[in-house]
C-alpha atoms as a PDB file:
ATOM      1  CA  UNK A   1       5.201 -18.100 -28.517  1.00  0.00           C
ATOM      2  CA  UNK A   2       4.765 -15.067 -26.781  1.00  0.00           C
ATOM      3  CA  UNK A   3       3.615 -11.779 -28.983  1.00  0.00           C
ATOM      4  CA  UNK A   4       5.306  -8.704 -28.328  1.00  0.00           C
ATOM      5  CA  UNK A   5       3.763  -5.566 -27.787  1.00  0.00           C
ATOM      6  CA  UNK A   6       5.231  -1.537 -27.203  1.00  0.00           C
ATOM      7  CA  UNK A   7       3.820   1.457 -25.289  1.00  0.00           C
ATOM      8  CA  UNK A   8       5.737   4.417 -24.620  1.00  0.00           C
ATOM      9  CA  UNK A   9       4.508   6.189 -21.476  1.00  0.00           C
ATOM     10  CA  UNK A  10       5.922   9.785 -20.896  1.00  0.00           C
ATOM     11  CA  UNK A  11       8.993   8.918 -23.399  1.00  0.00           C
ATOM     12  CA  UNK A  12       9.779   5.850 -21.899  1.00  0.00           C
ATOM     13  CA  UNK A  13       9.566   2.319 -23.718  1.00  0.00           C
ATOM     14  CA  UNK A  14       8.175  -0.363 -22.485  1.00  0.00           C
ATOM     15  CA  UNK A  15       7.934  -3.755 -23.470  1.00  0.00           C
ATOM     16  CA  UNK A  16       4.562  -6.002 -22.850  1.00  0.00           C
ATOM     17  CA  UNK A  17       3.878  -9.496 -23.775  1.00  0.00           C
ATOM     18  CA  UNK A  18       1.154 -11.585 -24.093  1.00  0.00           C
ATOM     19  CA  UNK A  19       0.754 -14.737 -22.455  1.00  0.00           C
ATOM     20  CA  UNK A  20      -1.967 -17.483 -21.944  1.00  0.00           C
ATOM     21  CA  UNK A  21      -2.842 -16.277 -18.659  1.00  0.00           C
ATOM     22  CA  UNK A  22      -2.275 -12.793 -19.456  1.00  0.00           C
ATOM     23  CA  UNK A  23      -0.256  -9.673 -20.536  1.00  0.00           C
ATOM     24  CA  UNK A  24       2.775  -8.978 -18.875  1.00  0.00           C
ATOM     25  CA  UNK A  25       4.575  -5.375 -18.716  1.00  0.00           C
ATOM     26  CA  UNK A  26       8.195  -5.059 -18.462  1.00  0.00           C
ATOM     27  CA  UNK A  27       9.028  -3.705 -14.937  1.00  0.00           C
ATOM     28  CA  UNK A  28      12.639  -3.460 -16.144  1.00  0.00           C
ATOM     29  CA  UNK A  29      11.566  -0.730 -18.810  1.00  0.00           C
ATOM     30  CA  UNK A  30       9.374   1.226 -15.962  1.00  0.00           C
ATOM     31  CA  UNK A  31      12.266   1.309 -13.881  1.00  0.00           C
ATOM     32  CA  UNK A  32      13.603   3.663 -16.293  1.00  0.00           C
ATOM     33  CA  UNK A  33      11.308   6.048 -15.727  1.00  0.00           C
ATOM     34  CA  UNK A  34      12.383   6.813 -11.356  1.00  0.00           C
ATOM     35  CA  UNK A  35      14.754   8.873 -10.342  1.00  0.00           C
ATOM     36  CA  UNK A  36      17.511   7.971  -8.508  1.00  0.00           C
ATOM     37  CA  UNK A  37      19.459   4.533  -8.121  1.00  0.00           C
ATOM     38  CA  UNK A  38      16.755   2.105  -7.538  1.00  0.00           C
ATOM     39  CA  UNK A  39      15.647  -1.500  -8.114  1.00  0.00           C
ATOM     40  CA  UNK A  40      13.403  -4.010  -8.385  1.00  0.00           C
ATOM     41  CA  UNK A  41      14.537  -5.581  -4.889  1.00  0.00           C
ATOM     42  CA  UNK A  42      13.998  -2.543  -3.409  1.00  0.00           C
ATOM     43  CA  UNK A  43      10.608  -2.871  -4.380  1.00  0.00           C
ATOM     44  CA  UNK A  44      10.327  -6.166  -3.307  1.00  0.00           C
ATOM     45  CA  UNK A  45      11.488  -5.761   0.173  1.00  0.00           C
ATOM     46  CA  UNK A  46       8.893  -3.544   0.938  1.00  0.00           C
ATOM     47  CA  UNK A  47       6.332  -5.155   3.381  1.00  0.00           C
ATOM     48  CA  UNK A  48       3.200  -3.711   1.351  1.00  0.00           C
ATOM     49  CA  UNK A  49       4.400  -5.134  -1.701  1.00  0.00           C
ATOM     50  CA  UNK A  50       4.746  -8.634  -0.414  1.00  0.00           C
ATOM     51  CA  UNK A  51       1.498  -8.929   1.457  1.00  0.00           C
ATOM     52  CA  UNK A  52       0.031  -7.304  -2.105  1.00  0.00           C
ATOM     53  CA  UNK A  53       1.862 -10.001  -4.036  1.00  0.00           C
ATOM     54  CA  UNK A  54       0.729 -12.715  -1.297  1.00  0.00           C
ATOM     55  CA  UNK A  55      -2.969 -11.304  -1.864  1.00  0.00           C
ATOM     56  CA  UNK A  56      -2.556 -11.571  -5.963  1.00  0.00           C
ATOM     57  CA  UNK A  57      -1.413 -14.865  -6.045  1.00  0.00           C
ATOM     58  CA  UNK A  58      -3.856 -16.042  -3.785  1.00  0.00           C
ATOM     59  CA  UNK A  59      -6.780 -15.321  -6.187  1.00  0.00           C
ATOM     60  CA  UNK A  60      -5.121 -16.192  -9.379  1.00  0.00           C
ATOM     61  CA  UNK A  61      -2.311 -18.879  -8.365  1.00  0.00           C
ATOM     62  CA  UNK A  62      -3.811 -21.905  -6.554  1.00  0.00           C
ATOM     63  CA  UNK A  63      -0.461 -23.967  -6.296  1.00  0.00           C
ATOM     64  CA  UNK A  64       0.791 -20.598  -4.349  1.00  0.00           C
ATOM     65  CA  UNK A  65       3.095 -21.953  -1.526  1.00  0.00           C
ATOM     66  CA  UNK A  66       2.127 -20.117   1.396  1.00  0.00           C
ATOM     67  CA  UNK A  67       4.365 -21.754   3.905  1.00  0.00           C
ATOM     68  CA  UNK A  68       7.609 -19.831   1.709  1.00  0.00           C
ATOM     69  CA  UNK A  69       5.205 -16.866   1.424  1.00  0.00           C
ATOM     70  CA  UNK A  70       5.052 -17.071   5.607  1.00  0.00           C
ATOM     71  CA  UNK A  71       7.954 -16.958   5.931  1.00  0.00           C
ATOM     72  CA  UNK A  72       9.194 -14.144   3.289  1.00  0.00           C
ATOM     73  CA  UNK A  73       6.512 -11.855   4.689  1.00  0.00           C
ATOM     74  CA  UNK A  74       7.893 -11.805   8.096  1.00  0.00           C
ATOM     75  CA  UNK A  75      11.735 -10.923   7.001  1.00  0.00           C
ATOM     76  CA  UNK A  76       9.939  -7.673   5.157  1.00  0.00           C
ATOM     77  CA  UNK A  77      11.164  -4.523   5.746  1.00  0.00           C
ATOM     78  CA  UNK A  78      13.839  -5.671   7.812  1.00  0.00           C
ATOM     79  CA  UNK A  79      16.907  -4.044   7.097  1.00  0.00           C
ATOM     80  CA  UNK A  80      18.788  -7.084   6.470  1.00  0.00           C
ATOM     81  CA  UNK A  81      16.340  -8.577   4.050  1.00  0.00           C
ATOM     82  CA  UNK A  82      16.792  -8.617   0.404  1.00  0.00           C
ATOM     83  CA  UNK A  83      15.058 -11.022  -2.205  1.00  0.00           C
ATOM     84  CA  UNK A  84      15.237 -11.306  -6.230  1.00  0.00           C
ATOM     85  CA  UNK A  85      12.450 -11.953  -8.390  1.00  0.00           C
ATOM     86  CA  UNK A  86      14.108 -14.870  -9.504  1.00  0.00           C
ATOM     87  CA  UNK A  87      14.399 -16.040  -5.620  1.00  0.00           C
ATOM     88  CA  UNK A  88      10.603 -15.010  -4.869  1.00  0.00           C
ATOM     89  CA  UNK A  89       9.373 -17.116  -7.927  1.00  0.00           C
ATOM     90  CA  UNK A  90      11.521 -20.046  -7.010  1.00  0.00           C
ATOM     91  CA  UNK A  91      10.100 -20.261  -3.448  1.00  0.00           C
ATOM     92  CA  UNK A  92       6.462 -19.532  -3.824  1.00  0.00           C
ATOM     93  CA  UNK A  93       5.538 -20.765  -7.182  1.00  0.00           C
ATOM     94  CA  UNK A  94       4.751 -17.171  -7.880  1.00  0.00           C
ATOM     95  CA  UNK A  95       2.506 -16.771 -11.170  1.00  0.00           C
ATOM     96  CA  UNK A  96       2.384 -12.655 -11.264  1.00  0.00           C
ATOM     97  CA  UNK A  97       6.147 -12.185 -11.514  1.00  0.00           C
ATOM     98  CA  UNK A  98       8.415 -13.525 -14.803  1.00  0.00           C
ATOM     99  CA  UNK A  99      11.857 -13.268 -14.476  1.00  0.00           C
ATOM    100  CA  UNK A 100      13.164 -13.847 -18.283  1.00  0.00           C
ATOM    101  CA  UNK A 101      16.499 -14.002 -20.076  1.00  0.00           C
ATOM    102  CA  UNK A 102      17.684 -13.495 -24.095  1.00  0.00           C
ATOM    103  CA  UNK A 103      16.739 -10.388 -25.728  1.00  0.00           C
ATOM    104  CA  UNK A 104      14.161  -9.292 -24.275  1.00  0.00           C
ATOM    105  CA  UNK A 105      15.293 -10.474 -20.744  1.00  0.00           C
ATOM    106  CA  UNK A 106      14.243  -8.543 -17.779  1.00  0.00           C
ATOM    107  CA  UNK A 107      11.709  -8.629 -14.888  1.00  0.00           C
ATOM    108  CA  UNK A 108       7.877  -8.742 -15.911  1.00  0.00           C
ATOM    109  CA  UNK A 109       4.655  -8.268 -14.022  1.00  0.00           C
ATOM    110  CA  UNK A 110       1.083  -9.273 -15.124  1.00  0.00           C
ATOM    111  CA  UNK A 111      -0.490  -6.023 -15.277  1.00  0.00           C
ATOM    112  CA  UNK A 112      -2.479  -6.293 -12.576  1.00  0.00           C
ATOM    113  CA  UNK A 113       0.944  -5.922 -10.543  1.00  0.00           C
ATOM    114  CA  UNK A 114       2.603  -3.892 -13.162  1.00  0.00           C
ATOM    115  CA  UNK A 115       0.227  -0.852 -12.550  1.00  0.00           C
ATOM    116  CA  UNK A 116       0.875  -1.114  -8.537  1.00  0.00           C
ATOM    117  CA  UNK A 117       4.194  -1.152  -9.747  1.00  0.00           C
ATOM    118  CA  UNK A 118       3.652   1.974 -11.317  1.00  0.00           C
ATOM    119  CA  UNK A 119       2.497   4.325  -8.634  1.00  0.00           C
ATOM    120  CA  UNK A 120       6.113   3.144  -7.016  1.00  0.00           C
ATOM    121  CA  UNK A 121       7.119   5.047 -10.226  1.00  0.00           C
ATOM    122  CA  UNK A 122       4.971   8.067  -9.243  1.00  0.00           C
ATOM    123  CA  UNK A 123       1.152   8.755  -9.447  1.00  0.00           C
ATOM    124  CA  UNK A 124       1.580  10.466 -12.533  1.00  0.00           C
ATOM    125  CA  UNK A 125       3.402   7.154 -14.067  1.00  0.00           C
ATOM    126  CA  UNK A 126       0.906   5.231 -13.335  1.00  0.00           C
ATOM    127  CA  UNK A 127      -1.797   7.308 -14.825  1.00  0.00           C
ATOM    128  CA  UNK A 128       0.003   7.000 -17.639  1.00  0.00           C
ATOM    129  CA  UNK A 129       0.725   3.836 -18.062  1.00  0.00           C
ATOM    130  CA  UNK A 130      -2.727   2.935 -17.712  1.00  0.00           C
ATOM    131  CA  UNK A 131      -3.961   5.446 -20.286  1.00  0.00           C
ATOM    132  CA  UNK A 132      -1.026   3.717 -22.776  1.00  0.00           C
ATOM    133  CA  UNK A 133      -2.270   0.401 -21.633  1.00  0.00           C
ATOM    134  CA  UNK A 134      -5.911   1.453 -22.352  1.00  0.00           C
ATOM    135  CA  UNK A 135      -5.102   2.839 -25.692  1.00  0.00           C
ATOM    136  CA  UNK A 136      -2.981  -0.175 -27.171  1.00  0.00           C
ATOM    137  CA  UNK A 137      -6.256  -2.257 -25.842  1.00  0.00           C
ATOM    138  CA  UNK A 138      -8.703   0.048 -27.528  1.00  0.00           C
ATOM    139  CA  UNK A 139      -6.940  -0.269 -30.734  1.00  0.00           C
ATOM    140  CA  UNK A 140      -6.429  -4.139 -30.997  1.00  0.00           C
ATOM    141  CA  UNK A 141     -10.166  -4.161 -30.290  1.00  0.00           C
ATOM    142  CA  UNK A 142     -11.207  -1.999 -32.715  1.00  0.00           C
ATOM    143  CA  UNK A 143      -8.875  -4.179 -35.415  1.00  0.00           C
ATOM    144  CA  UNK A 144     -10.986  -7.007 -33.877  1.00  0.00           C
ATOM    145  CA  UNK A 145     -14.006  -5.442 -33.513  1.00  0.00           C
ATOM    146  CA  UNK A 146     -14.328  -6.467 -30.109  1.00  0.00           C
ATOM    147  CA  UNK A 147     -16.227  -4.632 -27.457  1.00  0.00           C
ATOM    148  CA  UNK A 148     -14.112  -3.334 -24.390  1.00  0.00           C
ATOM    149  CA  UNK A 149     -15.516  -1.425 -21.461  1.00  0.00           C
ATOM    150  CA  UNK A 150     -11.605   0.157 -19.941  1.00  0.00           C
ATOM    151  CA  UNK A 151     -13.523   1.651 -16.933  1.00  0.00           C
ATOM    152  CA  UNK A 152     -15.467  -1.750 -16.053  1.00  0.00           C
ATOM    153  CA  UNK A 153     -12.089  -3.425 -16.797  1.00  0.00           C
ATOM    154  CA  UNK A 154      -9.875  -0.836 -14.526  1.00  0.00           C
ATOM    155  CA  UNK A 155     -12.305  -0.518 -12.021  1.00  0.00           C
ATOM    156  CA  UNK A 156     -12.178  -4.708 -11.474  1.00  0.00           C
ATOM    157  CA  UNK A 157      -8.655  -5.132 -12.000  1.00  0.00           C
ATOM    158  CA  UNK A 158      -8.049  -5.358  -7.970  1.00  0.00           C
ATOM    159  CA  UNK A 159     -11.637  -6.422  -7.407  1.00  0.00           C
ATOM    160  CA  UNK A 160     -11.216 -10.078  -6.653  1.00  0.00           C
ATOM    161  CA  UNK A 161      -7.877  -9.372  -4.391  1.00  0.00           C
ATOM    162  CA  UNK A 162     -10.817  -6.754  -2.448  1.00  0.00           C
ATOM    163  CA  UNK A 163     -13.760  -9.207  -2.119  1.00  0.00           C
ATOM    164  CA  UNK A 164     -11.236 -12.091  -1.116  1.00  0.00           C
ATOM    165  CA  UNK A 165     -10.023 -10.102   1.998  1.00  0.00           C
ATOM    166  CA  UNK A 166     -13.639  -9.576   3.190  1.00  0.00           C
ATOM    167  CA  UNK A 167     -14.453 -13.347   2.815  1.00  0.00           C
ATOM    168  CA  UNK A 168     -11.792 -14.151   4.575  1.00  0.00           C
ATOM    169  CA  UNK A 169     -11.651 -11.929   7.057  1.00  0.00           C
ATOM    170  CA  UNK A 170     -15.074 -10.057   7.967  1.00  0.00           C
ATOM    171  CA  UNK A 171     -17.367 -12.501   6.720  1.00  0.00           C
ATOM    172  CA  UNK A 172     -18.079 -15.096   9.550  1.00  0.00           C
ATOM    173  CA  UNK A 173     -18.939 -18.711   9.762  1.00  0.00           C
ATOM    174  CA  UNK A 174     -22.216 -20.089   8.592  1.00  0.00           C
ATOM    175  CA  UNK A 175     -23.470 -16.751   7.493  1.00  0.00           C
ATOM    176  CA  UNK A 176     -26.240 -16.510   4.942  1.00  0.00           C
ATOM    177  CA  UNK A 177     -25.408 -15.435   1.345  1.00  0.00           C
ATOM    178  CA  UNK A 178     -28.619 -12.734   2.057  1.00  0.00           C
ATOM    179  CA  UNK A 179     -25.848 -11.569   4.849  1.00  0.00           C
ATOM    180  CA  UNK A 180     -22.365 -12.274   2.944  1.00  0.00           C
ATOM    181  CA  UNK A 181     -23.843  -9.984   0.043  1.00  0.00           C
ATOM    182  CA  UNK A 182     -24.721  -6.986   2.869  1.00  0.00           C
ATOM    183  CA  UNK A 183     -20.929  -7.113   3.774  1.00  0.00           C
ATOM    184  CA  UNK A 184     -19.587  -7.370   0.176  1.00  0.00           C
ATOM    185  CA  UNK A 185     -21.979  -4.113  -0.475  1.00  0.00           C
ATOM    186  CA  UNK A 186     -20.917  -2.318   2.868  1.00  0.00           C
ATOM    187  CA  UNK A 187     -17.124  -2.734   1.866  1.00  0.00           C
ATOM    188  CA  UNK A 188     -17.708  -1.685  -1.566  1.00  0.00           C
ATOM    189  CA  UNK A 189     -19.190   1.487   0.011  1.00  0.00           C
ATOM    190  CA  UNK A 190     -16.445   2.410   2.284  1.00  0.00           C
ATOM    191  CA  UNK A 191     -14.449   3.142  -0.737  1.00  0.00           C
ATOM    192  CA  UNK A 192     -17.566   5.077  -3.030  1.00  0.00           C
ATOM    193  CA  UNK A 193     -17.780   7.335   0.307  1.00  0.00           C
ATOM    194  CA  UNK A 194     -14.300   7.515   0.802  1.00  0.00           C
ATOM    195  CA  UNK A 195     -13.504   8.696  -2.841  1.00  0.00           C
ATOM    196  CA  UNK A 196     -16.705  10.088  -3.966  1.00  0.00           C
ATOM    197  CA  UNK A 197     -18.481  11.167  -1.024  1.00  0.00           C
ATOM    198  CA  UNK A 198     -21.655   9.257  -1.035  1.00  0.00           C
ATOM    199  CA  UNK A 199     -22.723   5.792  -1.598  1.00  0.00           C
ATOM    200  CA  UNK A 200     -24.102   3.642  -4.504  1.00  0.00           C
ATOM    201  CA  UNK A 201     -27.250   4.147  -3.523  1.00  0.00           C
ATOM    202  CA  UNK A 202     -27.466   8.017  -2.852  1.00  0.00           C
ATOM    203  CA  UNK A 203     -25.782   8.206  -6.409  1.00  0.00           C
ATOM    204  CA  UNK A 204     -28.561   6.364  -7.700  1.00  0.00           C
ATOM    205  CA  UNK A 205     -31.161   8.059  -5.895  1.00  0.00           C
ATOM    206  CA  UNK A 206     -29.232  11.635  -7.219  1.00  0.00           C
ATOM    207  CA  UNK A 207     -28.848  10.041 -10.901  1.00  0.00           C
ATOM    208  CA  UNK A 208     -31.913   8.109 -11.233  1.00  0.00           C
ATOM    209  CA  UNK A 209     -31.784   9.371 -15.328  1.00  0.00           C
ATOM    210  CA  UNK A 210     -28.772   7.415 -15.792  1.00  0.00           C
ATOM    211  CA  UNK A 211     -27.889   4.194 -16.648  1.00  0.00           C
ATOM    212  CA  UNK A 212     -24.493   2.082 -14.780  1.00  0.00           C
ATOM    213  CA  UNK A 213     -23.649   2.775 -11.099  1.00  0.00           C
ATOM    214  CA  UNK A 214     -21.215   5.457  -9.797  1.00  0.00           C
ATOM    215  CA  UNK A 215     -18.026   3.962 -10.757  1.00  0.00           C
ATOM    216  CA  UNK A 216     -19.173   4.152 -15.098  1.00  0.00           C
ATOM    217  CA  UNK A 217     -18.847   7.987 -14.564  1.00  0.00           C
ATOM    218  CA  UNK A 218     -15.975   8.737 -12.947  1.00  0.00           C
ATOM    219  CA  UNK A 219     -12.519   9.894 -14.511  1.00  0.00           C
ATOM    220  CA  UNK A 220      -9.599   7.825 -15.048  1.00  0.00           C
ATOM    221  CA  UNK A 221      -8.221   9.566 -12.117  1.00  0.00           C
ATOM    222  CA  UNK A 222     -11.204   8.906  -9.828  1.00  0.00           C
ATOM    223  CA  UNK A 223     -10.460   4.969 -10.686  1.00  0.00           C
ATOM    224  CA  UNK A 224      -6.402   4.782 -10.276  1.00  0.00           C
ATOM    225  CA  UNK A 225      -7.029   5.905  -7.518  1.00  0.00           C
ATOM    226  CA  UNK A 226      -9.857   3.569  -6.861  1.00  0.00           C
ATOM    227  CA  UNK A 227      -7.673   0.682  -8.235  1.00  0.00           C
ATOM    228  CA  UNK A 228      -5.239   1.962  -5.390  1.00  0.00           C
ATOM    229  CA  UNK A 229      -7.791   2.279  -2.948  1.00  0.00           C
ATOM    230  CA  UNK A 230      -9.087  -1.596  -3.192  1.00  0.00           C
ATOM    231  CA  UNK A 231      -5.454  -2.748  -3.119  1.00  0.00           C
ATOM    232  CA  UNK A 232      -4.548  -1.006  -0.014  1.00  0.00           C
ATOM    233  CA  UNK A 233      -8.044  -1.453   1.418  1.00  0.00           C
ATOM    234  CA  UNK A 234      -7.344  -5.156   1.311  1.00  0.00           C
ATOM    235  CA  UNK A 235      -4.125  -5.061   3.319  1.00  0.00           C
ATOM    236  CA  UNK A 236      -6.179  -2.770   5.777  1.00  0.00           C
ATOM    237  CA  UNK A 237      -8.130  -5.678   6.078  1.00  0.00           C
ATOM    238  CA  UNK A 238      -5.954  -8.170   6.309  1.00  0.00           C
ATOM    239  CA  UNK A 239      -4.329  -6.224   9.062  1.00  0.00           C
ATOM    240  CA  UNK A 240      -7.089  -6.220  10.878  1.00  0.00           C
ATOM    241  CA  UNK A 241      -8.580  -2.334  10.924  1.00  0.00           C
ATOM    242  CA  UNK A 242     -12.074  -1.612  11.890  1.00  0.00           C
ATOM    243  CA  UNK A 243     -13.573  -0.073   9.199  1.00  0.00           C
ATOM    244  CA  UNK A 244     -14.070   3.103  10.662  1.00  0.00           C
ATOM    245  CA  UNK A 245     -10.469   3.545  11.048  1.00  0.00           C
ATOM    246  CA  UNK A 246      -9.845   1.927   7.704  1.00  0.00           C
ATOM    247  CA  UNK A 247     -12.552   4.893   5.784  1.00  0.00           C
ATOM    248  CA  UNK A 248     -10.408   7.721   7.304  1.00  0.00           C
ATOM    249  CA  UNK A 249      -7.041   6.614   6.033  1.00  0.00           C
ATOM    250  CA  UNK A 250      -8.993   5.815   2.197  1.00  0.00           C
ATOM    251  CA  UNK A 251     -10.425   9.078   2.652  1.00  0.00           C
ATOM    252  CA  UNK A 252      -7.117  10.530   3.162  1.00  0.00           C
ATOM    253  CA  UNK A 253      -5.433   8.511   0.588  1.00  0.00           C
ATOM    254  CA  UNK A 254      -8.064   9.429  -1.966  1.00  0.00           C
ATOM    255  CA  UNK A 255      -7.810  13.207  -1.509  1.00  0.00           C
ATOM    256  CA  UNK A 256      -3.761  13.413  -0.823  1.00  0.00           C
ATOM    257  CA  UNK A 257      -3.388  11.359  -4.662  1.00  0.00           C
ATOM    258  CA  UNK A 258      -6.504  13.278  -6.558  1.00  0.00           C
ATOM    259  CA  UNK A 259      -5.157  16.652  -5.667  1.00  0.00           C
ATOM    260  CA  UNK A 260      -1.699  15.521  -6.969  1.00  0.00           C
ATOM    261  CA  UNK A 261      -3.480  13.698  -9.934  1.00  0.00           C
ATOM    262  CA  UNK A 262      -5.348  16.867 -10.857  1.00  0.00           C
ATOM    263  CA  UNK A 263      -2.451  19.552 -10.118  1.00  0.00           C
ATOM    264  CA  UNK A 264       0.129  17.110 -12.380  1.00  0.00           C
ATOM    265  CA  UNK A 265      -2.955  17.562 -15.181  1.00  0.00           C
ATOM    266  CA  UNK A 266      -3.622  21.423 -15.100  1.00  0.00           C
ATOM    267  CA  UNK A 267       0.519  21.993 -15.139  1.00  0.00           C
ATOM    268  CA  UNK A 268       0.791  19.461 -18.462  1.00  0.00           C
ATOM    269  CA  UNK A 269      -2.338  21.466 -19.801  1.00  0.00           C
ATOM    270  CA  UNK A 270      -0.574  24.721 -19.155  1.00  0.00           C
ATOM    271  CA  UNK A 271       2.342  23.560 -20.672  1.00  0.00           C
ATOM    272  CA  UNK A 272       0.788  22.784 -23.915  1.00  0.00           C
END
């Protein structure tokens, strides 16, 4: 049986449970939190989402059907095109997405997907959600006494949809792991110089004192947006954008949602 769990992020409640494969967040508690008449299709329809989901699924869900996922993703964003969870689950074998019923019934989202739900929400959600999320993991670890690194674990949580994309799109045939590792470094330095303005290694050579890489000291905003940055950066990929192109827009992205990270943080500050 599943164990229930609550968070309340910026007075809203929200129900998580834990699964086998996972913890799943209640995307029908989140939707609380937006303004306006929205839902969960709406969401859905949205071509970024699906080719996001597609992604997700693809790393975690091997009996994914791709053929249904073909043909979803080219009805998206059409104005005539509308799908339920319940539909999107039933045609692709979809693993990320629960659709329940009873008491607790409702849409849920492994939280991988629940915290890309969240910047749907707004940036600010999502921030936190994550710091919620964070702090019910802290304290079931400290009950446990387990060890648990949340920047390692936030900084990953979109990692393997990133390095999938390059494989399967910028690494080419026959290629030497020497070479396959040079890519998977290159990529992983498009966003450390898009969001922090250098790379690993001038960190490195700048923090030689330190221990960890340039991603252990950086803020919980500096890695939601990071976690946005490899999500989007994938489907950059996918679409095929040379990475020059695709460094600009991350650099862009990175600055547009930091300045309204920080400038949501010194007005709650001032508040207090």
């Amino acid at each position: 049986m599943a164990k229930k769990k609550n968070i309340t992020v910026q007075g809203t409640d929200i129900t998580i449970f834990q699964y086998k494969d996972g913890e799943y967040i209640s995307l029908t508690d989140m939707l609380r939190a937006k303004d306006g008449d929205f839902f969960i299709s709406d969401w859905l329809r949205n071509r970024n989402t699906v080719e996001f989901l597609g992604i997700w699924e693809s790393v975690y869900n091997p009996t994914f059907n791709y053929g249904e996922f073909a043909i979803i993703k080219s009805q998206a964003g059409l104005n005539s095109y509308k799908i339920s969870v319940k539909e999107w689950v039933e045609k692709t074998g979809a693993v990320g997405l629960k659709a329940t019923a009873g008491r607790y019934g409702g849409t849920y989202a492994h939280a991988d997907i629940a915290f890309e739900f969240g910047m749907w929400i707004s940036a600010e959600f999502k921030v936190y959600l994550i710091k919620e999320f964070k702090r019910l993991k802290e304290d079931e670890n400290n009950r446990l006494k387990i060890e648990w690194n949340f920047q390692r674990t936030l900084a990953k949580v979109n990692y393997h949809i990133h390095t999938d994309a390059i494989k399967e799109n910028l690494i080419p045939a026959e290629i030497s792991k020497k070479q396959a590792s040079f890519i998977y470094a290159n990529e992983a330095d498009v966003l450390n110089v898009a969001l922090f303005g250098k790379t690993a290694k001038q960190w490195r050579d700048e923090n030689s004192d330190q221990k960890g890489n340039i991603r252990d000291y950086a803020t919980i905003e500096q890695l939601v947006v990071l976690s946005n940055m490899e999500s989007t950066n994938a489907l950059l990929i996918h679409q095929g954008l040379e990475q020059i192109e695709r460094l600009i827009q991350l650099n862009q992205m990175a600055i547009t949602q930091m300045k309204s990270l920080l400038s949501h943080k010194q007005t709650v500050k001032k508040l207090k």
